[in-house]
N, C-alpha and C. Protein backbone atom coordinates (compact mmCIF):
# COMPACT_ATOMS: atom_id res chain seq x y z
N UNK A 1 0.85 -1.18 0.00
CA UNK A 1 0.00 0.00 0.00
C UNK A 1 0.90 1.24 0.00
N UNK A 2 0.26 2.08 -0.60
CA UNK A 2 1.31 3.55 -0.69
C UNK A 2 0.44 4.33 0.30
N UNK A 3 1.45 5.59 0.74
CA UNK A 3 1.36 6.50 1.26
C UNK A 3 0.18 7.22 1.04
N UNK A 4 0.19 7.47 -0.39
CA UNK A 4 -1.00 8.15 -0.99
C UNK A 4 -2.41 7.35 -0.56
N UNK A 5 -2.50 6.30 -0.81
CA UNK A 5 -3.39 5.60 -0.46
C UNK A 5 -4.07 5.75 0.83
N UNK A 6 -3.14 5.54 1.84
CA UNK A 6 -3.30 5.55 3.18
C UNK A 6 -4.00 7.05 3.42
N UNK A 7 -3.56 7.94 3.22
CA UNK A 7 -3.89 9.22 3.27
C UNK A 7 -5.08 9.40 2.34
N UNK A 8 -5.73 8.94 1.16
CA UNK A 8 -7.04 9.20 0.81
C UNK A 8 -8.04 8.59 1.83
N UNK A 9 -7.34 7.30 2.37
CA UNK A 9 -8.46 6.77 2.90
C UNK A 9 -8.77 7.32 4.56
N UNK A 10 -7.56 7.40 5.01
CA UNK A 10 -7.76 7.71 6.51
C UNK A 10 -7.31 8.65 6.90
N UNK A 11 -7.39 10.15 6.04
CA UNK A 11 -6.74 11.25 6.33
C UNK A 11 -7.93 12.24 7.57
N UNK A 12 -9.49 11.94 6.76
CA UNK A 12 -10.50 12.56 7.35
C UNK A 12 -10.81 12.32 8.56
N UNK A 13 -10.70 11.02 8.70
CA UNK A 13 -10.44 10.44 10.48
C UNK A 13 -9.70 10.47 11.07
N UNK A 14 -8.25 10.90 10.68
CA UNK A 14 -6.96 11.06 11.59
C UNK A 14 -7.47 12.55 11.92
N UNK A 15 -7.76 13.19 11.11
CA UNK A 15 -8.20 14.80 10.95
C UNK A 15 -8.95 15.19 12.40
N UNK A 16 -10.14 14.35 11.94
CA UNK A 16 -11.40 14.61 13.18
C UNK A 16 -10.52 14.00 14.38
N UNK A 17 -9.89 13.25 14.81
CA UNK A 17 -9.30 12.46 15.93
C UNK A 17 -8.68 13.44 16.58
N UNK A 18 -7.33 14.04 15.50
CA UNK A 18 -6.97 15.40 16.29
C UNK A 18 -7.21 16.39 16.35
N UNK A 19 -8.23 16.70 15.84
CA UNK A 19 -9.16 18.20 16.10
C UNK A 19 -9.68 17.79 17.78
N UNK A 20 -10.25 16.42 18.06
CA UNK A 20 -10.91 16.40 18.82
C UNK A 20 -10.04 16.72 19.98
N UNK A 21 -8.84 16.35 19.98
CA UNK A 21 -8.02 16.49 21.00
C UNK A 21 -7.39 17.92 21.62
N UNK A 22 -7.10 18.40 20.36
CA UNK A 22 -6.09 19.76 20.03
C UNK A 22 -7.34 20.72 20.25
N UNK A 23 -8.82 20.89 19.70
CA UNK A 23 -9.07 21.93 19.40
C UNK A 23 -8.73 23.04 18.72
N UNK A 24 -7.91 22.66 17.72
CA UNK A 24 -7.07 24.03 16.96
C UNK A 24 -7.21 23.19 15.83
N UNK A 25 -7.48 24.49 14.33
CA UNK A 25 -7.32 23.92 12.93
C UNK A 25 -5.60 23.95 12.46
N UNK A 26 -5.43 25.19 12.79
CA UNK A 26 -3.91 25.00 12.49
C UNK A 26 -3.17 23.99 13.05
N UNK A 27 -3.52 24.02 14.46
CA UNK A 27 -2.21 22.89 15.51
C UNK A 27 -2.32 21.22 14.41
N UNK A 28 -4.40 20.68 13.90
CA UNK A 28 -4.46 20.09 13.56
C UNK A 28 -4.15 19.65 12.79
N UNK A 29 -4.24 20.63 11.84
CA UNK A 29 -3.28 20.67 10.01
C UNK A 29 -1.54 20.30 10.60
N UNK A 30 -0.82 20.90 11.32
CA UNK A 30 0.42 20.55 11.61
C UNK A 30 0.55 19.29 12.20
N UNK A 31 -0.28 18.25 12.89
CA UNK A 31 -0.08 17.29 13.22
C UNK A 31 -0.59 16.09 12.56
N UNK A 32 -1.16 16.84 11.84
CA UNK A 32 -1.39 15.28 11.10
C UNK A 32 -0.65 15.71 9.99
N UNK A 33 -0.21 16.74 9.20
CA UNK A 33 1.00 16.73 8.60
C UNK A 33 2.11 15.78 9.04
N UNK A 34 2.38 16.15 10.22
CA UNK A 34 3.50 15.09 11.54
C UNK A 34 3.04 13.71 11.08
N UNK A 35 2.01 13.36 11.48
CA UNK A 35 1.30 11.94 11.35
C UNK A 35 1.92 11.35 10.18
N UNK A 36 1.27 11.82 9.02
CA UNK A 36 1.46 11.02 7.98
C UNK A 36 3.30 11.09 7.27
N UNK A 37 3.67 11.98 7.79
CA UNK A 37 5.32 12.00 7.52
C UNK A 37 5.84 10.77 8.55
N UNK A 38 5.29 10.51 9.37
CA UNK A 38 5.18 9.08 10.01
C UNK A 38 5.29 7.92 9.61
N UNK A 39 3.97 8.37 8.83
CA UNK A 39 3.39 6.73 8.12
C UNK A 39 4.38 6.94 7.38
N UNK A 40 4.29 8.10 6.41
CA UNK A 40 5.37 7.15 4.99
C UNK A 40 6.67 6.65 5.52
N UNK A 41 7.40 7.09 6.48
CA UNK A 41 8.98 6.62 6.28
C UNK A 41 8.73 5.24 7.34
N UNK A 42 7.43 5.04 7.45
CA UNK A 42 7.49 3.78 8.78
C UNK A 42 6.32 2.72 7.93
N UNK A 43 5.79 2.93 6.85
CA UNK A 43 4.87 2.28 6.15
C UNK A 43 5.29 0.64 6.14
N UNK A 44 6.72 0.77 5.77
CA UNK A 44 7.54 -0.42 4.73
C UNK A 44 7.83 -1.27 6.38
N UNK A 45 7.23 -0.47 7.40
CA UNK A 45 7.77 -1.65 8.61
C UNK A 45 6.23 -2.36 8.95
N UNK A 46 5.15 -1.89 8.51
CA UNK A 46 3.89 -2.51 8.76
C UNK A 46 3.83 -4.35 8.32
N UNK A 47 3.84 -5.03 9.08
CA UNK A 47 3.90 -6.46 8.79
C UNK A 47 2.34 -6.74 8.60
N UNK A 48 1.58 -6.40 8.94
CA UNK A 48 -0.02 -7.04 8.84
C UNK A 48 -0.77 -5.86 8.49
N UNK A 49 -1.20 -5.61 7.05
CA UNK A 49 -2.02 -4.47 6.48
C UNK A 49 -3.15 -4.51 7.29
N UNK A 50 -3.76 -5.51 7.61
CA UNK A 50 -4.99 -5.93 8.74
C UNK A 50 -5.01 -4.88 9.57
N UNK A 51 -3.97 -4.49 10.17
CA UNK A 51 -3.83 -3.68 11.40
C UNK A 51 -3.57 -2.46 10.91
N UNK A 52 -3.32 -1.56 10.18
CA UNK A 52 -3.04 -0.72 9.34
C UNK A 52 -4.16 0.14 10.14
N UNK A 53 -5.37 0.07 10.25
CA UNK A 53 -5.92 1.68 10.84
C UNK A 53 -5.74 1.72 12.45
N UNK A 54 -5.63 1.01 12.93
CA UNK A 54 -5.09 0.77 14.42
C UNK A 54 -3.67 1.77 14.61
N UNK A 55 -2.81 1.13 13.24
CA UNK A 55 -1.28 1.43 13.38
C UNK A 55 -1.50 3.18 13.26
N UNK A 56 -2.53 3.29 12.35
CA UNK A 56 -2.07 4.72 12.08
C UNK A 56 -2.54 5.80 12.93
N UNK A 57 -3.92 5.25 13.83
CA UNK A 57 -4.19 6.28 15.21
C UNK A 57 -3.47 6.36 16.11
N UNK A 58 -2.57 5.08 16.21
CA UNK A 58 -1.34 5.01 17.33
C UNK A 58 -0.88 6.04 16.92
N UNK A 59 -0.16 6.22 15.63
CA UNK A 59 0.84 7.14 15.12
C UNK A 59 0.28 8.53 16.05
N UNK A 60 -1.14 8.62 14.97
CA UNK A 60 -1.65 10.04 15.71
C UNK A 60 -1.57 10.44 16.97
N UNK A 61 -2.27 9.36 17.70
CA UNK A 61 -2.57 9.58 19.51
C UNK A 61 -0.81 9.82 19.97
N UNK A 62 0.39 9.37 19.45
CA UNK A 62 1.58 10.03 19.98
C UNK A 62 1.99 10.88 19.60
N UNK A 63 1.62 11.39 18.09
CA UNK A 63 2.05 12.78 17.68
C UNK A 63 1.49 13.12 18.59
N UNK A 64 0.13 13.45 18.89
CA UNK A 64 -0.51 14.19 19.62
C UNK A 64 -0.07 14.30 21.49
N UNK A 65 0.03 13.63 21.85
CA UNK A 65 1.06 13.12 23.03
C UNK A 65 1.98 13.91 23.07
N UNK A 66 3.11 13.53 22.33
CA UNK A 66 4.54 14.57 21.91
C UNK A 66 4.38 15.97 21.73
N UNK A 67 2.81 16.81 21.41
CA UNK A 67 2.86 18.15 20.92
C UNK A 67 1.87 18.10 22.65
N UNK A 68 1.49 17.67 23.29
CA UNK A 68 1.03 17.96 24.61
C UNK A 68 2.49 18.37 25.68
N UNK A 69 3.29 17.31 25.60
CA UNK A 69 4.64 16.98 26.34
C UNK A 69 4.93 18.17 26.24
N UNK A 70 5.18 18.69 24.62
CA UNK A 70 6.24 19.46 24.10
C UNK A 70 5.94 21.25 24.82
N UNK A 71 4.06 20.98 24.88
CA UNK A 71 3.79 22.67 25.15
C UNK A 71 3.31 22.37 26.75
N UNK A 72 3.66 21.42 27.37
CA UNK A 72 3.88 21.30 28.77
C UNK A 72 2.01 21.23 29.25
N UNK A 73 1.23 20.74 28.03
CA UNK A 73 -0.54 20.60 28.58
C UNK A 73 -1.18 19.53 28.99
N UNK A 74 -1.97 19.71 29.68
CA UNK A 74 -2.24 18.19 30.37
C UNK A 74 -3.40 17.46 29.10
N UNK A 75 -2.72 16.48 29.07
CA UNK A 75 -3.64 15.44 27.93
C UNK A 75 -4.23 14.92 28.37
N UNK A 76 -6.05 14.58 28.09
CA UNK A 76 -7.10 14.20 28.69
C UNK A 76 -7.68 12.90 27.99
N UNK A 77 -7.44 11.79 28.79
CA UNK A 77 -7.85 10.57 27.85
C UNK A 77 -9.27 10.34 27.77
N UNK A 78 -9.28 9.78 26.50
CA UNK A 78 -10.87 9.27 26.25
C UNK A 78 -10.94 7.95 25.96
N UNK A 79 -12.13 7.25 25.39
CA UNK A 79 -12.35 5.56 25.84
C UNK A 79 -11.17 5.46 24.23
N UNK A 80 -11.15 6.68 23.34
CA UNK A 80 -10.30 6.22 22.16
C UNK A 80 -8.98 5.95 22.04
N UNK A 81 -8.50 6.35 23.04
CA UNK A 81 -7.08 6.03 23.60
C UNK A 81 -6.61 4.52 24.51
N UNK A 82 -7.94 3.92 24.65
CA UNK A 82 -7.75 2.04 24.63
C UNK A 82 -8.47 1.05 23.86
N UNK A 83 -8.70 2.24 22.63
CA UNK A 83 -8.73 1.05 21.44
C UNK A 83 -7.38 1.07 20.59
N UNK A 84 -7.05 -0.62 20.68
CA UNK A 84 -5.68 -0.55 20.02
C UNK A 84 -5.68 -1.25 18.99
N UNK A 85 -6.27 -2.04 18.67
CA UNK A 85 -6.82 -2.07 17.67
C UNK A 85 -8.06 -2.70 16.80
N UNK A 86 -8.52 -3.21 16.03
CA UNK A 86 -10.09 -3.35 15.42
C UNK A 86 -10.15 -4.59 16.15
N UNK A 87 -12.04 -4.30 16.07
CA UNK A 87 -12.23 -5.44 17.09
C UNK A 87 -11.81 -6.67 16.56
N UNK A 88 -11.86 -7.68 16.97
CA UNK A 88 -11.23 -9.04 17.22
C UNK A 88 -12.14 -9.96 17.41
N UNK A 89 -12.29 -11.14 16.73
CA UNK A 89 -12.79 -11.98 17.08
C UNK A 89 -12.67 -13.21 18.47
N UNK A 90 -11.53 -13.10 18.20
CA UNK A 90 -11.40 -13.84 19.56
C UNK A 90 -11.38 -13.11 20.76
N UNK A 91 -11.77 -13.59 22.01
CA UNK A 91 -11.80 -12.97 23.20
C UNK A 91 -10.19 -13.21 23.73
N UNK A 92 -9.39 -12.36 24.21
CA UNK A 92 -8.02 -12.08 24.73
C UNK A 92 -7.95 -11.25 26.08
N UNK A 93 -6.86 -11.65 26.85
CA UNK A 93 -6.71 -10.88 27.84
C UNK A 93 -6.80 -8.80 27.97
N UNK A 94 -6.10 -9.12 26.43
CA UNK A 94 -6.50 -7.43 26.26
C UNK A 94 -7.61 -6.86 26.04
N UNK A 95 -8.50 -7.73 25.65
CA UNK A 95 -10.17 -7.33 25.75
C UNK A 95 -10.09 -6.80 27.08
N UNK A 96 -9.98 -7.82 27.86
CA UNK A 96 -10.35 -7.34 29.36
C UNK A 96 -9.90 -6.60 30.43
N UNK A 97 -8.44 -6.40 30.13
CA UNK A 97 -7.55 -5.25 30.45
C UNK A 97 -8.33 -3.95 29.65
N UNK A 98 -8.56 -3.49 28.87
CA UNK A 98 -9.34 -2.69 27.88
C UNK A 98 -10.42 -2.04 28.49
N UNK A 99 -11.30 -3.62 28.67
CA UNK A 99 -12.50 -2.62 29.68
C UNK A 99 -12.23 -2.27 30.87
N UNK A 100 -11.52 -2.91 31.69
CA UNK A 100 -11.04 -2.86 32.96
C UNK A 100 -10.52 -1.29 32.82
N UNK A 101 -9.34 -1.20 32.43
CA UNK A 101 -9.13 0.29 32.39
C UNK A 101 -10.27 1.48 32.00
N UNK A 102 -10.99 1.44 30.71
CA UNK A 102 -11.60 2.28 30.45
C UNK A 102 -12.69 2.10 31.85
N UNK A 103 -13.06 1.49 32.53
CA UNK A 103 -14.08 1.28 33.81
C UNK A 103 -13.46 2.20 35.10
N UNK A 104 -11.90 2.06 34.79
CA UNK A 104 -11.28 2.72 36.21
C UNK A 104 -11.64 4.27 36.13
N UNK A 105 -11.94 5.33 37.55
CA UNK A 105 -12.44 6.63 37.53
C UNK A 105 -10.91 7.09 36.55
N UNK A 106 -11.38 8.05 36.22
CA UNK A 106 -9.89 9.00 35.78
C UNK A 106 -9.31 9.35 36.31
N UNK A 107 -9.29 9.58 37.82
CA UNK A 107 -8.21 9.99 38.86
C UNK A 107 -6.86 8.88 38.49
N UNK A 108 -7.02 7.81 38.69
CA UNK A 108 -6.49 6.33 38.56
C UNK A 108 -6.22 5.92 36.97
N UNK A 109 -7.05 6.51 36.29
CA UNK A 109 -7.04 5.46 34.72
C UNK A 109 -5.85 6.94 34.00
N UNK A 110 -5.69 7.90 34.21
CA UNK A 110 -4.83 9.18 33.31
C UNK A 110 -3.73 8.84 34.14
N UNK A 111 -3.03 8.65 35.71
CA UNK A 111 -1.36 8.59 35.95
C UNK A 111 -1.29 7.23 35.28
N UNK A 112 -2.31 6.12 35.31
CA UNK A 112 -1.73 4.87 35.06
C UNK A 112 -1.69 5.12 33.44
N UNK A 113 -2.49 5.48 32.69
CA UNK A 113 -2.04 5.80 31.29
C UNK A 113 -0.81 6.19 31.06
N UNK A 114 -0.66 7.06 31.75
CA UNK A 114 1.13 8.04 31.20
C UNK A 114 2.31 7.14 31.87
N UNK A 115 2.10 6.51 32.87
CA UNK A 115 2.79 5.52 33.31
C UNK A 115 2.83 4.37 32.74
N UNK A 116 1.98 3.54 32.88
CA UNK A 116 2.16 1.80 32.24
C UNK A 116 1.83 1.72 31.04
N UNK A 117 1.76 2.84 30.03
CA UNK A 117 1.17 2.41 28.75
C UNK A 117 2.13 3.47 27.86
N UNK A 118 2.30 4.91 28.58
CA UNK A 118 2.90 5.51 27.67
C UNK A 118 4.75 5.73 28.23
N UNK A 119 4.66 5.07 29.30
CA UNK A 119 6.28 5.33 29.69
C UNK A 119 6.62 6.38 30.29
N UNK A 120 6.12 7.07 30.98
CA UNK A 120 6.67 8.30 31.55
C UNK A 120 6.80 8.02 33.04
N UNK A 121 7.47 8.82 33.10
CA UNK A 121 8.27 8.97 35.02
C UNK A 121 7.39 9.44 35.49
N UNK A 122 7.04 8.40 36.50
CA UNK A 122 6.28 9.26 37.82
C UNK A 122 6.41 10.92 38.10
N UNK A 123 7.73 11.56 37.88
CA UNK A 123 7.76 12.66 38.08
C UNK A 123 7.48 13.68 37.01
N UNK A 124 7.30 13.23 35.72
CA UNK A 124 7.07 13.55 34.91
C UNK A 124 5.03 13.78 34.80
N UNK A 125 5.03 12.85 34.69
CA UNK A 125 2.96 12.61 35.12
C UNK A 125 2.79 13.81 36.46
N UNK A 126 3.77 13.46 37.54
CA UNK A 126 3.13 14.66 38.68
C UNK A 126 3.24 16.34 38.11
N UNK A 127 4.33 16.33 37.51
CA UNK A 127 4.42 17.83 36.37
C UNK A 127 3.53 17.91 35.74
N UNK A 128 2.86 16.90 34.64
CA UNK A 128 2.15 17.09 33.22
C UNK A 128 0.71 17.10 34.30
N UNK A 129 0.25 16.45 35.18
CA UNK A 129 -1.10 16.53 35.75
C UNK A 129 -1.50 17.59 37.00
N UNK A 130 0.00 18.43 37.03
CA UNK A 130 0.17 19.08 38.34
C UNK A 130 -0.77 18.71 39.84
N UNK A 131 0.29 17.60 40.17
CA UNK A 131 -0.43 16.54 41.07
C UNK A 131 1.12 16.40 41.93
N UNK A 132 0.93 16.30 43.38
CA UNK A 132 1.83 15.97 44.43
C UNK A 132 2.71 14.58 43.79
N UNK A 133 3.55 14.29 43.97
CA UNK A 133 4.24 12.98 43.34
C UNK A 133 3.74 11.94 44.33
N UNK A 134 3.53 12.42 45.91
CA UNK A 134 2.97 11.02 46.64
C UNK A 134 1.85 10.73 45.92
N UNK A 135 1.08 11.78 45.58
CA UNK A 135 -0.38 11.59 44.98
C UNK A 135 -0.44 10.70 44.04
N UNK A 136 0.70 11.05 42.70
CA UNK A 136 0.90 10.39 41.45
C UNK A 136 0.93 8.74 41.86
N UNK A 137 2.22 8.82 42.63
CA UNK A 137 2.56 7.43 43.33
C UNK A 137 1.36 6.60 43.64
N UNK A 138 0.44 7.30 44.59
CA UNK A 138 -0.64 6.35 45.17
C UNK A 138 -1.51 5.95 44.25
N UNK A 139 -1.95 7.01 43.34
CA UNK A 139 -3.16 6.77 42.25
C UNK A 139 -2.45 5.79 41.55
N UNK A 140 -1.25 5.51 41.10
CA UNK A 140 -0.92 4.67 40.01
C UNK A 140 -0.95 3.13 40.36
N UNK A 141 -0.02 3.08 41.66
CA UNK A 141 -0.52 2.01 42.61
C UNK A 141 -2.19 1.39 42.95
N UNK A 142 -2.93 2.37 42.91
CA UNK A 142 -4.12 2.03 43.47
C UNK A 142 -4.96 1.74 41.81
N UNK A 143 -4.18 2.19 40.78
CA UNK A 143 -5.39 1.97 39.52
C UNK A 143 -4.58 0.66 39.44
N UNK A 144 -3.11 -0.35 39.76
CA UNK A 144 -3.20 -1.35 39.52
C UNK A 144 -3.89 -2.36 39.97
N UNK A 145 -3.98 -2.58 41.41
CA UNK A 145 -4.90 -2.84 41.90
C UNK A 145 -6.22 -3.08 41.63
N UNK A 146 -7.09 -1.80 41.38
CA UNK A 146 -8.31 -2.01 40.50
C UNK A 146 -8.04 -2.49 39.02
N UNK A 147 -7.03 -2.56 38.50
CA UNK A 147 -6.79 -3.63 37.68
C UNK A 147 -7.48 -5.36 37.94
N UNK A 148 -6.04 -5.08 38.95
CA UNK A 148 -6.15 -6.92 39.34
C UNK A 148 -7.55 -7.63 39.82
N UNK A 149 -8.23 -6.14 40.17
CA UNK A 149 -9.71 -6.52 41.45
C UNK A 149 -10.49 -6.83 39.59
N UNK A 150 -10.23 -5.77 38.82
CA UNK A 150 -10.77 -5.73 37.61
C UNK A 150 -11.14 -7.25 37.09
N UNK A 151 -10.12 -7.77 37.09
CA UNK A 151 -9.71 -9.44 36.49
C UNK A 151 -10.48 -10.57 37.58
N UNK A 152 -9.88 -10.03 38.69
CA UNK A 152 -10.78 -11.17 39.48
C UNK A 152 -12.51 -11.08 39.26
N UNK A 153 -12.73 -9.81 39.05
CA UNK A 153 -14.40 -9.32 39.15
C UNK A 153 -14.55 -9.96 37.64
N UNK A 154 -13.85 -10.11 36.49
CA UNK A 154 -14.06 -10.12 35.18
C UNK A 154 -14.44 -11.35 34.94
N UNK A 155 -13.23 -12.35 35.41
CA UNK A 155 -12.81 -13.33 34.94
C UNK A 155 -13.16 -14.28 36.13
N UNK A 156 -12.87 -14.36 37.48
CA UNK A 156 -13.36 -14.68 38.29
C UNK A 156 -11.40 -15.59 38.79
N UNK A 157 -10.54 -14.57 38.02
CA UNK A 157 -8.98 -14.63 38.33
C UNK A 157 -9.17 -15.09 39.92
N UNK A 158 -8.02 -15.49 40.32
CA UNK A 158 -7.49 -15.44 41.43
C UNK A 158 -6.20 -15.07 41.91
N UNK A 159 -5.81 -14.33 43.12
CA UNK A 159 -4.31 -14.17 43.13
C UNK A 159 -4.07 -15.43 44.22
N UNK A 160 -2.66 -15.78 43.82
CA UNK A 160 -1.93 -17.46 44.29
C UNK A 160 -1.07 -17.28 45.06
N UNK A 161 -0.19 -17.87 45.88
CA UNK A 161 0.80 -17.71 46.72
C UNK A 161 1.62 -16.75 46.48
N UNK A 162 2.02 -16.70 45.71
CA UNK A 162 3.56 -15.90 45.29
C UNK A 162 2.76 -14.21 44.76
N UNK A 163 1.83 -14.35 44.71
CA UNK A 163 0.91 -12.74 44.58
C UNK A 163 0.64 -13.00 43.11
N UNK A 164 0.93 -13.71 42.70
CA UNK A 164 0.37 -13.45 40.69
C UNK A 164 -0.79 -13.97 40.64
N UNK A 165 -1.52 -12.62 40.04
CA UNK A 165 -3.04 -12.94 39.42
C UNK A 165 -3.03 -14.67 38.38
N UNK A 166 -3.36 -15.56 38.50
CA UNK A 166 -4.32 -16.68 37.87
C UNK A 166 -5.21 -17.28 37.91
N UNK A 167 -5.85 -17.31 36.97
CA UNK A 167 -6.93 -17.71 36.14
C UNK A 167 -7.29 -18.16 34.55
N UNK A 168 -8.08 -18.42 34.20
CA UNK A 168 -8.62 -19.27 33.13
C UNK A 168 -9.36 -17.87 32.15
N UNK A 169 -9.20 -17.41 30.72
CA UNK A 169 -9.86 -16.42 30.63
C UNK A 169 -11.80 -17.24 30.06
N UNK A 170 -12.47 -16.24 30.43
CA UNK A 170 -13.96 -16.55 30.47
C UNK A 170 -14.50 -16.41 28.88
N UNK A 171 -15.19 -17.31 28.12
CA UNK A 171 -15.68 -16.74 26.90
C UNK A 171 -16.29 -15.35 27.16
N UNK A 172 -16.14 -14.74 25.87
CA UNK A 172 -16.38 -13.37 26.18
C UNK A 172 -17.90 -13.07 26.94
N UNK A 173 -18.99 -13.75 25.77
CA UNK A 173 -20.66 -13.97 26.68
C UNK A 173 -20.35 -13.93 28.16
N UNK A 174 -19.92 -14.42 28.91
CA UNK A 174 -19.79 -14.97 30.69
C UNK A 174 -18.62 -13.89 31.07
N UNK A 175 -17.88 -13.00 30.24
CA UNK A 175 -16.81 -12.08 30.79
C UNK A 175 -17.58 -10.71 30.99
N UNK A 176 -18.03 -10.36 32.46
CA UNK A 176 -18.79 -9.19 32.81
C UNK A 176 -18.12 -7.68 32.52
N UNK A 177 -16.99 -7.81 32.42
CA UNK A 177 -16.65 -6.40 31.53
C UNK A 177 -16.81 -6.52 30.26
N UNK A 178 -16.08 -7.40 29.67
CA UNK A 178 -15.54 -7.39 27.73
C UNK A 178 -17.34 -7.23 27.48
N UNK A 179 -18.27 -7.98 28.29
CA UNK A 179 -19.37 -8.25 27.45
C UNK A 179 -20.39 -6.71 27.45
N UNK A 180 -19.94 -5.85 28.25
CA UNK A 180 -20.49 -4.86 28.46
C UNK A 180 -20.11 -3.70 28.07
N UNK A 181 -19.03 -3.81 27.12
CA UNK A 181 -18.80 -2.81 26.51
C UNK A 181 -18.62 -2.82 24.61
């Protein structure tokens, strides 16, 4: 697939994605400019075209990330920032991690975002959310947790001697998050 291609088809939705975020036409026009200078020099690394509109909101949602970082603004997640990619037929643990997170309040679900998903330093998240660092600390701690409670409530997981969550995952029908969202 070419560049060109990619960009007739999914230029209008990368468009609306970061308008929604940015609020600005210009900032928007410049980042998805960013975006797709992305795709092309990273196109030729796409192994599964399948995944191809997944790959390319990732792209966006970190341009967009990187121009938050860059002007020091706090980035506000939405349920579109844990779709990773098209739905799936089979039921997977990331289904249920998925809902589990999008279920956690946002106090808990935005440090653990910038932390366990996007890589940033605790001290970095207490800057970008202007939040106490014990604060950062506890919320991030406490959204894993409602993770794990997530899985046991989901799946009907258990945690085992040594503290690791196991369990059996549930067809999706009988999985009380995946099936409810």
């Amino acid at each position: 697939m070419k560049t060109k291609d990619v960009w007739n088809t999914y230029a209008e939705d990368i468009k609306h994605f970061i308008l929604s975020k940015v609020k600005d036409e210009v900032v928007t026009d410049d980042l998805l400019q960013e975006t797709f200078i992305k795709v092309h020099t990273k196109l030729n690394t796409l192994n599964n075209e399948n995944k191809l509109k997944s790959w390319i909101f990732s792209i966006a949602r970190y341009t967009v990330l990187d121009y938050f970082r860059s002007k020091k603004i706090v980035y506000e997640t939405t349920d579109e920032d844990f779709v990773f990619e098209d739905q799936k037929l089979e039921h997977t643990k990331a289904d249920c991690l998925r809902g589990i997170i999008k279920s956690l309040p946002k106090k808990y679900r935005d440090p653990l975002f910038l932390s366990d998903i996007k890589g940033l330093k605790q001290t970095q998240i207490s800057e970008q959310l202007q939040l106490p660092l014990a604060t950062v600390k506890s919320q991030i701690q406490r959204g894993r947790k409602l993770i794990a409670q997530g899985f046991i409530d989901c799946c009907d997981f258990k945690v085992n001697d040594q503290g690791f969550l196991v369990g059996e995952l549930k067809e999706k029908a009988d999985c009380k998050i995946c099936n409810h969202n």
